[in-house]
Protein backbone atom coordinates (compact mmCIF):
# COMPACT_ATOMS: atom_id res chain seq x y z
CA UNK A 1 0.00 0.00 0.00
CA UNK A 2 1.37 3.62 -0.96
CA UNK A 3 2.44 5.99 1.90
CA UNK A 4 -0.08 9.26 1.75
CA UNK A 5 1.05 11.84 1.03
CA UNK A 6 1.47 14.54 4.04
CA UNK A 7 0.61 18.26 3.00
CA UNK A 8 0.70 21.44 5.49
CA UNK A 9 -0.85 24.83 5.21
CA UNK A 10 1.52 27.66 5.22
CA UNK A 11 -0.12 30.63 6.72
CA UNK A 12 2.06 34.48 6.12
CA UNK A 13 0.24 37.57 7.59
CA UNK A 14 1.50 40.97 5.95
CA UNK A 15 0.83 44.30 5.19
CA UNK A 16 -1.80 45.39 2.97
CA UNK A 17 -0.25 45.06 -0.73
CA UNK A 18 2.13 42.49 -0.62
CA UNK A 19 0.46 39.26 -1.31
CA UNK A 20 1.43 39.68 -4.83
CA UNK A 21 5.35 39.38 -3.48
CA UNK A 22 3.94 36.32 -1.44
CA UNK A 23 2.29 34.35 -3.88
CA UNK A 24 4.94 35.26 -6.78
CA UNK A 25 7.91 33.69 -3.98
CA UNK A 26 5.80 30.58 -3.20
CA UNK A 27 5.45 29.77 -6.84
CA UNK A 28 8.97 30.13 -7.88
CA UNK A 29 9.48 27.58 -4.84
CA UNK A 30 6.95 24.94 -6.15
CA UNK A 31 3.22 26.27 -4.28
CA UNK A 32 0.41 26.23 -7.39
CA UNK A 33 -1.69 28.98 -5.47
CA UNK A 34 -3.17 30.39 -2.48
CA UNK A 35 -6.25 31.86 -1.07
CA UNK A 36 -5.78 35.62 -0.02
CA UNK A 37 -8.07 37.24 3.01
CA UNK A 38 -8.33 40.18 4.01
CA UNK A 39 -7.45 41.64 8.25
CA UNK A 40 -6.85 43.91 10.49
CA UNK A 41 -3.60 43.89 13.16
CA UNK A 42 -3.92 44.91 16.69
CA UNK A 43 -0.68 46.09 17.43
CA UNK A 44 0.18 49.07 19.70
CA UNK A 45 2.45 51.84 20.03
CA UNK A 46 3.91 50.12 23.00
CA UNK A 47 5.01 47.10 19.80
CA UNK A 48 6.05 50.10 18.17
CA UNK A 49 8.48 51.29 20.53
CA UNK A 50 9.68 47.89 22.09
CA UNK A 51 10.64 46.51 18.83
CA UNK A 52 10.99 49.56 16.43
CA UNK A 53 8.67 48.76 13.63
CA UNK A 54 5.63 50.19 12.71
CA UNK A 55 2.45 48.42 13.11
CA UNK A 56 0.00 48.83 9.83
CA UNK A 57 -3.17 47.74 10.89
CA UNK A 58 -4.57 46.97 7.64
CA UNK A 59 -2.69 43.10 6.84
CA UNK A 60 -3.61 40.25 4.44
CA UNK A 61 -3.94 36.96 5.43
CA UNK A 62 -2.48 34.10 2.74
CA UNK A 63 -3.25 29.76 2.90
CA UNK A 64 -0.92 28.07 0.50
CA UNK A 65 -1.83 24.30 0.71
CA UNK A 66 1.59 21.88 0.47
CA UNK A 67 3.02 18.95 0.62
CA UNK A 68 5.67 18.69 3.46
CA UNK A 69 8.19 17.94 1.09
CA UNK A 70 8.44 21.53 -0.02
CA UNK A 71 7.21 22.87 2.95
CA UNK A 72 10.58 24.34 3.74
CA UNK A 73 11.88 25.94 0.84
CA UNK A 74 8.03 27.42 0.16
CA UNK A 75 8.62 29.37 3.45
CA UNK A 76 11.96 30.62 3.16
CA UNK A 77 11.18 31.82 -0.51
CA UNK A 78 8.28 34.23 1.48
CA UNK A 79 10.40 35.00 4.44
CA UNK A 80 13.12 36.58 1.69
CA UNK A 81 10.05 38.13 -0.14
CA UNK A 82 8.16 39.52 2.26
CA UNK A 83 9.50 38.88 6.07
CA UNK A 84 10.22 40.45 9.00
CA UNK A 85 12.79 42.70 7.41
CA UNK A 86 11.00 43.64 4.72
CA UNK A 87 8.18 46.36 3.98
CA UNK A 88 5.72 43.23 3.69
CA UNK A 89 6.95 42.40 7.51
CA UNK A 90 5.30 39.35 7.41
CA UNK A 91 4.95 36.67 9.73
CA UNK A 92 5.20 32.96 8.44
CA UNK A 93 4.02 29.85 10.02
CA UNK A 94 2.80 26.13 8.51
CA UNK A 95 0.18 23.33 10.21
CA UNK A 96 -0.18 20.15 9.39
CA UNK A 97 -3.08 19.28 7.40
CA UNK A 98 -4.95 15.57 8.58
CA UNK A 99 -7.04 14.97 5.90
CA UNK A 100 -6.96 16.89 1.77
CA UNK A 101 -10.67 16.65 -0.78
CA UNK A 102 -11.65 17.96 -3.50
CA UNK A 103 -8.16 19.26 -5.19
CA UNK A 104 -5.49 17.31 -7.14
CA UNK A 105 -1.88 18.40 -5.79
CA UNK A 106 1.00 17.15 -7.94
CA UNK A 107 3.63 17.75 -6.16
């Protein structure tokens, strides 16, 4: 019987107007697509101050279905694209996914 295959959804929070810089990264590293939401931040002045960035509360939300396999390399492309560091300052995380219907992955 064939192993199943594992997948995890990669979840990057940034400021308003960068998905595009998001989504272009995770493709070059091997993601087909994502689904793009829309949020709002609740940072403070105090975040402001303790860590020196500016907090724009206006953020988009991106889900960019994977397999494990390229879990890794999906997330460092965004991190370079649109991290911390960046104007994007985005935050990056994955979760694994139990149980995938309804799409074909080929990866």
């Amino acid at each position: 019987m064939a192993e199943k295959e594992k997948y995890e959804v990669i979840v990057v929070i940034v400021n308003e107007g960068h998905s595009d810089k998001v989504m272009d990264a995770a493709r070059d590293a091997g993601a087909r697509g994502g689904t793009i939401t829309h949020a709002r931040g609740s940072g403070t002045k105090e975040i402001e101050k303790r860590y020196g960035i500016a907090i724009t509360p206006q953020k988009e939300m991106l889900y960019i279905l994977v397999n494990e396999k390229i879990r890794d390399s999906v997330m460092d492309a965004v991190n370079k694209a649109a991290g911390l560091d960046t104007m994007g300052q985005g935050i990056v995380f994955a979760l694994p996914v139990n149980n995938v219907s309804g799409i074909k992955i080929d990866q």
